[in-house]
PDB file of N, CA and C in Angstrom:
ATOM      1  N   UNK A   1     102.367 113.846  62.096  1.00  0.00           N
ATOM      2  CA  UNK A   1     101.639 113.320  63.217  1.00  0.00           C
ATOM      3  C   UNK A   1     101.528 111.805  63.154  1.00  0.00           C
ATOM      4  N   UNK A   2     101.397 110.962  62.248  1.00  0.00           N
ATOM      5  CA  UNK A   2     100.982 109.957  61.820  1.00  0.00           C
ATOM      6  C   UNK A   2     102.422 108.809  62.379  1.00  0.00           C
ATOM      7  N   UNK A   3     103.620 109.214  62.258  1.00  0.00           N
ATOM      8  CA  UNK A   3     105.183 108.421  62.358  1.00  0.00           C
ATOM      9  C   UNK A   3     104.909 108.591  63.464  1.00  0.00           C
ATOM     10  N   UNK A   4     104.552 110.001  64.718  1.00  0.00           N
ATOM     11  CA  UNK A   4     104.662 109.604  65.913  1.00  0.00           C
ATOM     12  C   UNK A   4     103.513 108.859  66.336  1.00  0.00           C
ATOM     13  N   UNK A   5     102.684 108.666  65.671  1.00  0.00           N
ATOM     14  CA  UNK A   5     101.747 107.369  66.648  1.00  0.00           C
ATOM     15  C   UNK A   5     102.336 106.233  65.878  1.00  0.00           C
ATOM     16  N   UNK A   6     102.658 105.823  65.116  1.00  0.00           N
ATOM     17  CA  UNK A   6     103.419 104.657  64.609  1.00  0.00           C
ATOM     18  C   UNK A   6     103.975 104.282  65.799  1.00  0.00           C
ATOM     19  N   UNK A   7     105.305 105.145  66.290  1.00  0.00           N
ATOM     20  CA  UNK A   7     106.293 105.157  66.944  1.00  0.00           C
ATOM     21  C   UNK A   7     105.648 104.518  68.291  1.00  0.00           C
ATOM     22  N   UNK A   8     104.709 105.468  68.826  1.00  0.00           N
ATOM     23  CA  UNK A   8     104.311 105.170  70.052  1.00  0.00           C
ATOM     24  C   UNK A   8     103.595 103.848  70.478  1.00  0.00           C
ATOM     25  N   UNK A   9     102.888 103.168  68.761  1.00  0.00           N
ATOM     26  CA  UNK A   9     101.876 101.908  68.595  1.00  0.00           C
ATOM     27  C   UNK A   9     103.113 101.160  68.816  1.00  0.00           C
ATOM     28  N   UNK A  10     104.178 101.195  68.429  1.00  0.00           N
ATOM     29  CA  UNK A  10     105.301 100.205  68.371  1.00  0.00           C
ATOM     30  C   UNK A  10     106.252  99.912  69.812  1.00  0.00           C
ATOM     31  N   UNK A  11     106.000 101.284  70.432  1.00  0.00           N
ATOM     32  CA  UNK A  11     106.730 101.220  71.696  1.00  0.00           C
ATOM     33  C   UNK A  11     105.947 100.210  72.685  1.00  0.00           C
ATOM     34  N   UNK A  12     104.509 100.396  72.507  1.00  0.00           N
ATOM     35  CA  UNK A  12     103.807  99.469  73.116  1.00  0.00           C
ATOM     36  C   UNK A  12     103.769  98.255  73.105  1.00  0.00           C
ATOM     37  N   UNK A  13     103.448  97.720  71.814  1.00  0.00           N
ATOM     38  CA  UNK A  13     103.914  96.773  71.482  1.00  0.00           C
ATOM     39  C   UNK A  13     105.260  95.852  71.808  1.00  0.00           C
ATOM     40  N   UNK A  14     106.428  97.074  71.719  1.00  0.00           N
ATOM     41  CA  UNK A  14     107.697  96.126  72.280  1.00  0.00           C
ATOM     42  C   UNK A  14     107.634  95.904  73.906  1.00  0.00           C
ATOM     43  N   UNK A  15     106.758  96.860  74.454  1.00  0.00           N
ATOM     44  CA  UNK A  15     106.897  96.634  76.078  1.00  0.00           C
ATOM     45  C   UNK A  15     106.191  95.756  76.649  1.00  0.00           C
ATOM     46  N   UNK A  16     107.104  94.886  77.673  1.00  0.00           N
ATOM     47  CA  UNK A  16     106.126  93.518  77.872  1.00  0.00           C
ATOM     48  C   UNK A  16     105.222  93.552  78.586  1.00  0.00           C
ATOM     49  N   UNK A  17     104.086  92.598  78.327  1.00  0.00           N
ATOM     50  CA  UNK A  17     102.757  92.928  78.695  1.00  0.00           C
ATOM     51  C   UNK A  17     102.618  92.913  80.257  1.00  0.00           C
ATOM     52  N   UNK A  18     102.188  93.608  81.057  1.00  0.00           N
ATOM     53  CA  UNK A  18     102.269  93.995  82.565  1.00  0.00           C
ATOM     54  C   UNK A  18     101.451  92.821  83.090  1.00  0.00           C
ATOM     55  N   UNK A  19     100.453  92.289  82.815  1.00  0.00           N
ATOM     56  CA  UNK A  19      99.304  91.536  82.747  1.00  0.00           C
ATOM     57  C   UNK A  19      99.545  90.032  82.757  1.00  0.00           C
ATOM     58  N   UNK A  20     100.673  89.832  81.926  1.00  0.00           N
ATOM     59  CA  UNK A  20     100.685  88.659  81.653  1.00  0.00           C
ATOM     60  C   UNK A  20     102.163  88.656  83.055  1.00  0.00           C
ATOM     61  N   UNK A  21     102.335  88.838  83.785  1.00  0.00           N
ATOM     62  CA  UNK A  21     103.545  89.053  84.633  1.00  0.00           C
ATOM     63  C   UNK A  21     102.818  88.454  85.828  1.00  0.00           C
ATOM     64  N   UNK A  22     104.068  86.819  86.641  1.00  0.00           N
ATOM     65  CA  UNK A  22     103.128  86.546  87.522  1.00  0.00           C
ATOM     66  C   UNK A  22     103.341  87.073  88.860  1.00  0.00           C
ATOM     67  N   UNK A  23     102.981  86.142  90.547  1.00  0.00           N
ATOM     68  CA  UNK A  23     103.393  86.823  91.232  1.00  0.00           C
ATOM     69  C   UNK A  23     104.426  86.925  91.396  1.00  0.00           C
ATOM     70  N   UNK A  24     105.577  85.694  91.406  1.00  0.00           N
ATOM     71  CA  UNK A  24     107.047  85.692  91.686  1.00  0.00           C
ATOM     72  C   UNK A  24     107.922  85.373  90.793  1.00  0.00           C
ATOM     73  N   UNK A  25     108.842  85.924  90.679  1.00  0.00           N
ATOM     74  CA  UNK A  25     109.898  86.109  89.546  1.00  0.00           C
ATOM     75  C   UNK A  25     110.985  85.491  90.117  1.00  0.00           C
ATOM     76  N   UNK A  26     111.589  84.572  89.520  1.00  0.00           N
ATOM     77  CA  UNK A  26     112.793  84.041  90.105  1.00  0.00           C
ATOM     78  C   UNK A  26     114.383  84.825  90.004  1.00  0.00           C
ATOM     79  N   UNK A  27     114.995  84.958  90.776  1.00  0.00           N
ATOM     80  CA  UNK A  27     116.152  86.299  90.460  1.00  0.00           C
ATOM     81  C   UNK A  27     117.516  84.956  90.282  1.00  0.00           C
ATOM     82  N   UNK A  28     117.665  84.571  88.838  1.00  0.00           N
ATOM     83  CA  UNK A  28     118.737  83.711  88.623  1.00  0.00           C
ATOM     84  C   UNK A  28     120.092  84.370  89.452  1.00  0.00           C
ATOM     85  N   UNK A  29     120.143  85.598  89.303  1.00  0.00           N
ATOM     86  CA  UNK A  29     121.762  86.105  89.837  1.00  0.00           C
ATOM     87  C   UNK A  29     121.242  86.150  91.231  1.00  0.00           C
ATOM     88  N   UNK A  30     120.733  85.529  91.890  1.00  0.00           N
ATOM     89  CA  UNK A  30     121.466  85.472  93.171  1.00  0.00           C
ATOM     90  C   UNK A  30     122.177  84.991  94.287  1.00  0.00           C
ATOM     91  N   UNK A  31     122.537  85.220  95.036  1.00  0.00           N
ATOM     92  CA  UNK A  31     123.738  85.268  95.724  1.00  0.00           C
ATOM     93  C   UNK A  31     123.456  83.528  96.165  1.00  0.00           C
ATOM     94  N   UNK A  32     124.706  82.917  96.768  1.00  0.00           N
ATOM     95  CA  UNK A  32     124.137  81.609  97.520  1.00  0.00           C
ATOM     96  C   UNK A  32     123.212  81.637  98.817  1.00  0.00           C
ATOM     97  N   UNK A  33     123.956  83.285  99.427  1.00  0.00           N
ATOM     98  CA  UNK A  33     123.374  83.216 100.955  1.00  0.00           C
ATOM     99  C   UNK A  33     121.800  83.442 100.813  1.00  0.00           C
ATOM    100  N   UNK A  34     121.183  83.542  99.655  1.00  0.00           N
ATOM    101  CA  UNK A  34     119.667  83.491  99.514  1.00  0.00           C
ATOM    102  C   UNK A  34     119.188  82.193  99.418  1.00  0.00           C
ATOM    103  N   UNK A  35     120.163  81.620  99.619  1.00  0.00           N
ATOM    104  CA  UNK A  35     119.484  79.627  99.544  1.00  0.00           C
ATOM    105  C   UNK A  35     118.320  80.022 100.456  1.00  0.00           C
ATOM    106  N   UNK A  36     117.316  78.629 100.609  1.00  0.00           N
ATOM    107  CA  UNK A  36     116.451  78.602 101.635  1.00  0.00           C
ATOM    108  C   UNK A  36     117.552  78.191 102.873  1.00  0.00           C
ATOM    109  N   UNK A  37     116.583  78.831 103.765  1.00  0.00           N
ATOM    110  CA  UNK A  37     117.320  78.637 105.313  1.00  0.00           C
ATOM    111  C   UNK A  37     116.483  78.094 106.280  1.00  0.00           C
ATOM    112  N   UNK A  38     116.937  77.404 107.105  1.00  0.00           N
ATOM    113  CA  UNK A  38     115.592  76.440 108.069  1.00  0.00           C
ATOM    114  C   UNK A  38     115.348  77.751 109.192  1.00  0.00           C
ATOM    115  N   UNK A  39     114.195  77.452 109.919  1.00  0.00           N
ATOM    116  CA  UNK A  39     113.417  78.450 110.851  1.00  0.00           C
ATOM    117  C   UNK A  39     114.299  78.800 111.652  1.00  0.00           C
ATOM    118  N   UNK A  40     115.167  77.941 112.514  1.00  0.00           N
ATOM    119  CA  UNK A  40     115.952  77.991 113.485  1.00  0.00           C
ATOM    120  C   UNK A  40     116.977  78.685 112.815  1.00  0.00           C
ATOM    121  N   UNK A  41     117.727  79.157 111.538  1.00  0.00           N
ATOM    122  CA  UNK A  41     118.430  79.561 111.268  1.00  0.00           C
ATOM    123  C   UNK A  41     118.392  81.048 111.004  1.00  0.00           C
ATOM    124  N   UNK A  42     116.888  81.400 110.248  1.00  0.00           N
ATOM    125  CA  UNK A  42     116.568  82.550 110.049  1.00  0.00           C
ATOM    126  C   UNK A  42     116.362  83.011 111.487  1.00  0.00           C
ATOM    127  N   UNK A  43     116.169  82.745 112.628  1.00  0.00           N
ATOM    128  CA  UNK A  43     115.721  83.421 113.587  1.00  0.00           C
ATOM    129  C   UNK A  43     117.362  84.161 113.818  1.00  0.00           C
ATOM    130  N   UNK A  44     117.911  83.397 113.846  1.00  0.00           N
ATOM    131  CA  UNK A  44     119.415  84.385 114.551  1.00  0.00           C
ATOM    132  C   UNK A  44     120.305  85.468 113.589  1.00  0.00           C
ATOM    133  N   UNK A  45     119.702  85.489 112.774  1.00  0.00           N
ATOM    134  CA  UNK A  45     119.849  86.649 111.436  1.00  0.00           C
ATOM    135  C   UNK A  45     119.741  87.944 112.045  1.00  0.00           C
ATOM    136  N   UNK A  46     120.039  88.964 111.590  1.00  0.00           N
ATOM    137  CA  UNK A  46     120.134  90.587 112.059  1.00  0.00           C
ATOM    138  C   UNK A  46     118.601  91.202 111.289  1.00  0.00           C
ATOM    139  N   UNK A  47     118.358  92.270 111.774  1.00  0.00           N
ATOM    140  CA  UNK A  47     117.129  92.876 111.545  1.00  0.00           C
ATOM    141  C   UNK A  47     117.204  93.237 109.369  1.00  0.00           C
ATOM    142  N   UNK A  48     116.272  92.795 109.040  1.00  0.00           N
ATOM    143  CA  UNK A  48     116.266  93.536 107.729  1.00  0.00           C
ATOM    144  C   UNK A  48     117.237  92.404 106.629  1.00  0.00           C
ATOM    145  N   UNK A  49     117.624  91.717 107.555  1.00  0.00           N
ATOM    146  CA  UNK A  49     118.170  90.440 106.749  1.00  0.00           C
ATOM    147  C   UNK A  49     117.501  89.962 105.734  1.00  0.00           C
ATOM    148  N   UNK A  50     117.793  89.468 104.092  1.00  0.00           N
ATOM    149  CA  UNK A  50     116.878  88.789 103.656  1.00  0.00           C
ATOM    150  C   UNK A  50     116.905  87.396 103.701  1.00  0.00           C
ATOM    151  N   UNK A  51     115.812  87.088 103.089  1.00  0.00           N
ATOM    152  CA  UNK A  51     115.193  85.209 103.772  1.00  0.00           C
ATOM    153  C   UNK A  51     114.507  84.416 102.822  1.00  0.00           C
ATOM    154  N   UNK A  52     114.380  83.219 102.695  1.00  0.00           N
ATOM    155  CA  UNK A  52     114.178  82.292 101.888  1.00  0.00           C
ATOM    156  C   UNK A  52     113.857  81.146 102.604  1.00  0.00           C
ATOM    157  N   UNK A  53     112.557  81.017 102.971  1.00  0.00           N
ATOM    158  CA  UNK A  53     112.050  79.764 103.728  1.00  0.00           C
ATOM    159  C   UNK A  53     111.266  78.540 103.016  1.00  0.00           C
ATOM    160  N   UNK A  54     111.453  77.650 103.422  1.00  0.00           N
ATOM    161  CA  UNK A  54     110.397  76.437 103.235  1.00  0.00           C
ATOM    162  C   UNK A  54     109.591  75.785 104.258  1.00  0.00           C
ATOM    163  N   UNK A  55     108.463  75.483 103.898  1.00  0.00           N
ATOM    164  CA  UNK A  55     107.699  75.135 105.176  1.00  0.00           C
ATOM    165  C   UNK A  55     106.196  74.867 104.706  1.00  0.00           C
ATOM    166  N   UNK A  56     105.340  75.051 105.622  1.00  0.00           N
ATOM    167  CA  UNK A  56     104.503  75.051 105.700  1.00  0.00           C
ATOM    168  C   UNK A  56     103.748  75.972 106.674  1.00  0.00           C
ATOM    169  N   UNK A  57     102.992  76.556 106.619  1.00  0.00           N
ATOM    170  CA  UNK A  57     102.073  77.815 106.836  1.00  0.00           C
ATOM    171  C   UNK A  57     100.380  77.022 107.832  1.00  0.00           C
ATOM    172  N   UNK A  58     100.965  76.597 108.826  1.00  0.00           N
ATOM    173  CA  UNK A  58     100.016  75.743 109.717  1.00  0.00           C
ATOM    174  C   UNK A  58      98.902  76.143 110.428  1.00  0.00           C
ATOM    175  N   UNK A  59      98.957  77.828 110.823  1.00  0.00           N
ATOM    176  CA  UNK A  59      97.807  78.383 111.474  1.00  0.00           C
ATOM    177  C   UNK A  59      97.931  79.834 110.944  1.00  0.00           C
ATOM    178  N   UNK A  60      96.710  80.425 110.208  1.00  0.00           N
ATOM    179  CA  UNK A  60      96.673  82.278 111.361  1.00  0.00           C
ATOM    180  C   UNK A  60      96.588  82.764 111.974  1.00  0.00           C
ATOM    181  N   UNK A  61      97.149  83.971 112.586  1.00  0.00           N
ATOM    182  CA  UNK A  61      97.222  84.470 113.550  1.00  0.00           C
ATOM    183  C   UNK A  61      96.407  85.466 113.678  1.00  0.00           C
ATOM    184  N   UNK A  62      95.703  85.638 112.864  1.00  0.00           N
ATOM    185  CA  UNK A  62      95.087  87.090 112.633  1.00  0.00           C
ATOM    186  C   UNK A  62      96.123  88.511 112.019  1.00  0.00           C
ATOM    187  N   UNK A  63      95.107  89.525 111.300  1.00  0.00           N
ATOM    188  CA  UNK A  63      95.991  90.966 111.180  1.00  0.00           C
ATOM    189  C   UNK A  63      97.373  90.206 110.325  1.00  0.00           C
ATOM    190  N   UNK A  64      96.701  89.803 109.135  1.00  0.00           N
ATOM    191  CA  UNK A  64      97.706  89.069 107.991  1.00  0.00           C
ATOM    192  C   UNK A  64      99.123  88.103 108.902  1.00  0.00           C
ATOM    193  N   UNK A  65      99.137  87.750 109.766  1.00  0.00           N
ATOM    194  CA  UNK A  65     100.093  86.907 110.723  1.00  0.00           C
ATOM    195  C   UNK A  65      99.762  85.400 110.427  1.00  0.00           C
ATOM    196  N   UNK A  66     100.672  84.879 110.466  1.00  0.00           N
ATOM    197  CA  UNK A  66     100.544  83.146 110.665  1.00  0.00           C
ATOM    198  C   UNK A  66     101.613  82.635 110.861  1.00  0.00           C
ATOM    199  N   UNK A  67     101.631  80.950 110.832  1.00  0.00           N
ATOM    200  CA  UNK A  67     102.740  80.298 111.745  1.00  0.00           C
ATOM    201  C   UNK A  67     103.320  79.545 110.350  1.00  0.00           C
ATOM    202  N   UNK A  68     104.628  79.890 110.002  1.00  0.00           N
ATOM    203  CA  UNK A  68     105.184  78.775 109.458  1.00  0.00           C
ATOM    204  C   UNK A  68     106.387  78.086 109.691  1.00  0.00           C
ATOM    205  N   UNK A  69     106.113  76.650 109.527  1.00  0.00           N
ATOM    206  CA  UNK A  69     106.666  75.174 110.451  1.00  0.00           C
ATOM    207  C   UNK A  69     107.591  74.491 109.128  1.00  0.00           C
ATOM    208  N   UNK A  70     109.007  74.197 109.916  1.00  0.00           N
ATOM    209  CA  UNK A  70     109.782  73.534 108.755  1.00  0.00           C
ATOM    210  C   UNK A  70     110.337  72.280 110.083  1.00  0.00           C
ATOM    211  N   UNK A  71     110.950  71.592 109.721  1.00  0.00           N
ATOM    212  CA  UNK A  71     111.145  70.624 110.495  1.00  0.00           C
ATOM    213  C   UNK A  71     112.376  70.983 111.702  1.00  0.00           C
ATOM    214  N   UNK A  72     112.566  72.466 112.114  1.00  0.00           N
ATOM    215  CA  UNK A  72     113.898  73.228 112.233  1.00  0.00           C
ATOM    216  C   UNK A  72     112.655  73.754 113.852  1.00  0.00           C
ATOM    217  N   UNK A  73     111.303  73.981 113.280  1.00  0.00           N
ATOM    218  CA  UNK A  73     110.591  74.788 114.131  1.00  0.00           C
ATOM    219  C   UNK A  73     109.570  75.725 113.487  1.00  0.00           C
ATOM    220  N   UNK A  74     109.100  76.909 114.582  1.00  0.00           N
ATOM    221  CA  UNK A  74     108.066  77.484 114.019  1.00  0.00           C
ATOM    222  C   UNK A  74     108.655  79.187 113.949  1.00  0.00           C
ATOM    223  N   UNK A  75     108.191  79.989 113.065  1.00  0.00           N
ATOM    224  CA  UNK A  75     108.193  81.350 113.112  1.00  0.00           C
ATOM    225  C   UNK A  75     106.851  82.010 112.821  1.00  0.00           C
ATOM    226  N   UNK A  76     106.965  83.409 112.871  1.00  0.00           N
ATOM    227  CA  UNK A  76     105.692  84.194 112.478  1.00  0.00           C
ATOM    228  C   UNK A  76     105.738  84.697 111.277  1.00  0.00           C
ATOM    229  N   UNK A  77     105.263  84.452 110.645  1.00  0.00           N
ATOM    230  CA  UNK A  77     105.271  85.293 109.102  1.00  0.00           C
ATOM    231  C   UNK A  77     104.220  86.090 108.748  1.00  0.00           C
ATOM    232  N   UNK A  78     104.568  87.542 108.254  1.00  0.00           N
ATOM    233  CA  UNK A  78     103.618  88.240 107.826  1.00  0.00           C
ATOM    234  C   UNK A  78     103.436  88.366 106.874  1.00  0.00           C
ATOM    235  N   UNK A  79     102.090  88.033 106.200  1.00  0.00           N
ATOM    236  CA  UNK A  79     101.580  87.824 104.368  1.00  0.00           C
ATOM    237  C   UNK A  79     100.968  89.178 104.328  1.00  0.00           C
ATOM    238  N   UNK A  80     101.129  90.307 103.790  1.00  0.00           N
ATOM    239  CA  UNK A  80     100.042  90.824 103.495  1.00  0.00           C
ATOM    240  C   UNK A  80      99.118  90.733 102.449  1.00  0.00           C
ATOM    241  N   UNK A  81      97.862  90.719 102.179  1.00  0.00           N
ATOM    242  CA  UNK A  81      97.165  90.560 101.551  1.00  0.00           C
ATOM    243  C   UNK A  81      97.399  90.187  99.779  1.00  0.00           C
ATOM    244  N   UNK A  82      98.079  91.535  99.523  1.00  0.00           N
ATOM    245  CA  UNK A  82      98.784  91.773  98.102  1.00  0.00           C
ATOM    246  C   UNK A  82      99.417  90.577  97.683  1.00  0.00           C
ATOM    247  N   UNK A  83     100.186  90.396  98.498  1.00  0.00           N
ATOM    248  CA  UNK A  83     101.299  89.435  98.777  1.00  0.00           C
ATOM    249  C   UNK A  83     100.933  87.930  97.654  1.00  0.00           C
ATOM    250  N   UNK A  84      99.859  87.894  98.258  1.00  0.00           N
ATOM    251  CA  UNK A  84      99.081  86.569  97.853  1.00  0.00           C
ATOM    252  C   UNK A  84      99.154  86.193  96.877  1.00  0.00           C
ATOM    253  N   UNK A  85      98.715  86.967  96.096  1.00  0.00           N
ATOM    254  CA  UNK A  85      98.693  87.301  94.674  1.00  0.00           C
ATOM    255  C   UNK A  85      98.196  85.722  93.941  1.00  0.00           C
ATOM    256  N   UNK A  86      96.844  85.444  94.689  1.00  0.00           N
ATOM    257  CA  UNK A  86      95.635  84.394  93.732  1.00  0.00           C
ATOM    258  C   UNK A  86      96.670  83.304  94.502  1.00  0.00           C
ATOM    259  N   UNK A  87      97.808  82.913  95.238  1.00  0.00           N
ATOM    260  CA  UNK A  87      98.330  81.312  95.745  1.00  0.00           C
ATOM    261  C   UNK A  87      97.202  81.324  96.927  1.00  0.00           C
ATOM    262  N   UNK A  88      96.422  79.897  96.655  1.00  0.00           N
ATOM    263  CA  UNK A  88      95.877  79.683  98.116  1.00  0.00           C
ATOM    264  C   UNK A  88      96.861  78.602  98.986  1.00  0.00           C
ATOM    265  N   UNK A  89      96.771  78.394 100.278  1.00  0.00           N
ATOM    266  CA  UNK A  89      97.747  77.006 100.669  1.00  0.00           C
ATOM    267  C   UNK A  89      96.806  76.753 101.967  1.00  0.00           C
ATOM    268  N   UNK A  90      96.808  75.116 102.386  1.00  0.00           N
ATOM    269  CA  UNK A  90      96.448  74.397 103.024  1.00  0.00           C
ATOM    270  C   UNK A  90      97.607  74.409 104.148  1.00  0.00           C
ATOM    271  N   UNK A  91      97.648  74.038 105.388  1.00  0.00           N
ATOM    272  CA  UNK A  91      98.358  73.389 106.552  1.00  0.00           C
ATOM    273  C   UNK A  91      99.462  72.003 105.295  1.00  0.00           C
ATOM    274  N   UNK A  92      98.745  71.551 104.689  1.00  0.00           N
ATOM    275  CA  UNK A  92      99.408  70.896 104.296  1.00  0.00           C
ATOM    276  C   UNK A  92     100.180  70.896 102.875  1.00  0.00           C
ATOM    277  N   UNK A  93     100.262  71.600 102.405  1.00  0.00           N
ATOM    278  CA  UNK A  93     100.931  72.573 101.396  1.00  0.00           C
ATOM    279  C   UNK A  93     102.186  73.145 101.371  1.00  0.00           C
ATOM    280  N   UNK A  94     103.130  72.663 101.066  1.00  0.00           N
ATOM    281  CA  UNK A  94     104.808  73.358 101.439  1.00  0.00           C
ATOM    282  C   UNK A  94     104.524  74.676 100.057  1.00  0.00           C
ATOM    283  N   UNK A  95     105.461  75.406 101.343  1.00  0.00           N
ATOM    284  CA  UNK A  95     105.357  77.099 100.512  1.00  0.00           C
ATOM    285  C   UNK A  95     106.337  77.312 100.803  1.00  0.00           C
ATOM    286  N   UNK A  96     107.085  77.891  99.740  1.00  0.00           N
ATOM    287  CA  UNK A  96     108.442  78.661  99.971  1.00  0.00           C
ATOM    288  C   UNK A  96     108.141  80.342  99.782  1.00  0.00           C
ATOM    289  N   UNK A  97     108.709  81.066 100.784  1.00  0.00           N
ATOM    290  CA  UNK A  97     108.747  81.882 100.735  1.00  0.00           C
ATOM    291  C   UNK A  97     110.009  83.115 101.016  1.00  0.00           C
ATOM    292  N   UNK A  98     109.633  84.491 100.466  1.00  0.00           N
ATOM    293  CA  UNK A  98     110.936  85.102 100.533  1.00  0.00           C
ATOM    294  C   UNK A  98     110.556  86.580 100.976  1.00  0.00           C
ATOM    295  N   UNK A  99     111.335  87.364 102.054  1.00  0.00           N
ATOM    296  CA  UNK A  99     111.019  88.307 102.534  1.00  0.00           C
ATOM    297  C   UNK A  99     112.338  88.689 103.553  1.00  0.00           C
ATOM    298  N   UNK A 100     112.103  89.367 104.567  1.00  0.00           N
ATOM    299  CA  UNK A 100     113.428  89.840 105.267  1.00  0.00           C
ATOM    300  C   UNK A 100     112.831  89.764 107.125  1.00  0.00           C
ATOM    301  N   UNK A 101     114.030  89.707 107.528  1.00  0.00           N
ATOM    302  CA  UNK A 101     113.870  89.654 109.150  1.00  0.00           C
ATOM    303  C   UNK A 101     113.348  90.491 109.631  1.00  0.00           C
ATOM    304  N   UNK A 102     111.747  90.742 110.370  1.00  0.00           N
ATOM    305  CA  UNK A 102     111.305  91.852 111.230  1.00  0.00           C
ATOM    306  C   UNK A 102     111.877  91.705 112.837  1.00  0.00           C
ATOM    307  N   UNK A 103     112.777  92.448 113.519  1.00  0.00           N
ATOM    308  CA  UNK A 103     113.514  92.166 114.883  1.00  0.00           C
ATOM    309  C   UNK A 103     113.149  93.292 115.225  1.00  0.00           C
ATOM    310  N   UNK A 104     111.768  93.746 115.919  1.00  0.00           N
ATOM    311  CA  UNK A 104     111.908  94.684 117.188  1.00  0.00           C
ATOM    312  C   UNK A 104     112.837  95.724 117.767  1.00  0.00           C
ATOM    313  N   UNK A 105     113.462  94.873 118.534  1.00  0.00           N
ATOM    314  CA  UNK A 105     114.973  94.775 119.609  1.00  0.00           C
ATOM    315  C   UNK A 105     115.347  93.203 119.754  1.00  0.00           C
ATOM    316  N   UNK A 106     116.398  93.847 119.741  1.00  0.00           N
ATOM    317  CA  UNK A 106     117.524  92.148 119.802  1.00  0.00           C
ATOM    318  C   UNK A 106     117.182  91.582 121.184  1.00  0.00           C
ATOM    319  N   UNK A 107     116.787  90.018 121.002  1.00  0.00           N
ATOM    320  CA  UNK A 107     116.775  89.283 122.514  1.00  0.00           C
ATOM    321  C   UNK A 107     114.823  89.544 122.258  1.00  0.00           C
ATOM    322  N   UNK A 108     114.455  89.966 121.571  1.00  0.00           N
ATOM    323  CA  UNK A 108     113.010  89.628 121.077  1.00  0.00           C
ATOM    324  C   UNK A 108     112.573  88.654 120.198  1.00  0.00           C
ATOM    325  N   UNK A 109     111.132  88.063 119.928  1.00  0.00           N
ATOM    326  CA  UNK A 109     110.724  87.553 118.832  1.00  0.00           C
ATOM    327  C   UNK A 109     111.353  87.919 117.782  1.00  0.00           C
ATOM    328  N   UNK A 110     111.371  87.131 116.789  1.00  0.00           N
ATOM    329  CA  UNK A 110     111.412  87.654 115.223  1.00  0.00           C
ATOM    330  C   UNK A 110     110.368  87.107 114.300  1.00  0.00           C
ATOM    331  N   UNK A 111     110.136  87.526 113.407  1.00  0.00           N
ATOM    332  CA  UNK A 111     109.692  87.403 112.198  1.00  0.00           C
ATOM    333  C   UNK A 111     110.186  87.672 110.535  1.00  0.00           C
ATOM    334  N   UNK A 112     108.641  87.175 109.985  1.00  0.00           N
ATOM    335  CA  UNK A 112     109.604  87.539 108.311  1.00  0.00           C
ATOM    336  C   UNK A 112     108.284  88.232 108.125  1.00  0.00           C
ATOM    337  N   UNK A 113     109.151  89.477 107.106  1.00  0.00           N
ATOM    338  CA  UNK A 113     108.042  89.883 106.737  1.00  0.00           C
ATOM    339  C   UNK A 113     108.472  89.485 105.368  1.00  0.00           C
ATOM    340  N   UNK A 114     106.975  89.224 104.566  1.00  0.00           N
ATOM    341  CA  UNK A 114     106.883  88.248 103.270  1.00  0.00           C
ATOM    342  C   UNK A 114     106.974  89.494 102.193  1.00  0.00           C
ATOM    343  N   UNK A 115     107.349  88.966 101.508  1.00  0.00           N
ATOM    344  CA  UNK A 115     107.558  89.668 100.027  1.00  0.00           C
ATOM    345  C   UNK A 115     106.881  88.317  98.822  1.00  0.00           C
ATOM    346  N   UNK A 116     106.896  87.575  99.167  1.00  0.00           N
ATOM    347  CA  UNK A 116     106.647  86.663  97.841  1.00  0.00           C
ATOM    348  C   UNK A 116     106.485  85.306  98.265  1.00  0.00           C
ATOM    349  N   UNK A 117     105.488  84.583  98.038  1.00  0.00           N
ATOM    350  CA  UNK A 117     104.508  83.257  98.397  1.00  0.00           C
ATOM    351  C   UNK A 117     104.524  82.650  97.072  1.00  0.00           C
ATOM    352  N   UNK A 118     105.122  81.399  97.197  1.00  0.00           N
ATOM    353  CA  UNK A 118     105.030  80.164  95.762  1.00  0.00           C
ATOM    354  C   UNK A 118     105.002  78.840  96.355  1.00  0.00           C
ATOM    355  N   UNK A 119     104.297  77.743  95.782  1.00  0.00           N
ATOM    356  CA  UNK A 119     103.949  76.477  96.043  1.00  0.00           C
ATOM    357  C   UNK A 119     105.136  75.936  95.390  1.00  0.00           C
ATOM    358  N   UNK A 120     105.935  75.464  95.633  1.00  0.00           N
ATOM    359  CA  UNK A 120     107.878  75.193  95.092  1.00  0.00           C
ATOM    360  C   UNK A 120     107.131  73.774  94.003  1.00  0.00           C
TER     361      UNK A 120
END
């Protein structure tokens, strides 16, 4: 009995601590087309596209919505709460963020919906 709690004290030990893990993880392997992309660019993207913005986050909209402004223009971005994960940001605060194209129907608004909020 005694080797398998060894075993199991040790497995713990090697597994990295969940806790100490922050909100955003940078993914070295990826592709170029994940560069950041200006507002005007992400808008003409296909539904479910992923995205990589810079900007600034200028108003809310309410119902986790707000406006973020790059020098390209404005889009809607949806933060949900989680999302946040402890970043606060000001109007005047550049935030990069990364998430994928929300498109309705084509010839509609678009948006991003957010996956991950960092002060670059």
């Amino acid at each position: 009995m005694k080797p398998r709690l060894f075993f199991v004290a040790l497995a713990l030990l090697a597994a990295p601590p969940v806790c100490a893990q922050g909100g955003f993880v940078d993914n070295s392997g990826r592709s170029a087309a994940s560069a950041a992309l200006s507002v005007e660019e992400a808008k003409k993207l296909r539904d479910d596209s992923p995205v990589q913005l810079q900007g600034n986050i200028v108003r809310a909209l309410g119902d986790e919505k707000y406006v973020l402004r790059d020098a390209s223009g404005e889009i809607v971005v949806e933060i949900d709460d989680d999302v946040w994960r402890g970043v606060t940001v000001g109007p005047d605060d550049k935030v990069e963020i990364r998430g994928e194209i929300d498109r309705d129907f084509p010839g509609f608004s678009v948006e991003i919906e957010v996956d991950a909020v960092k002060k670059p």
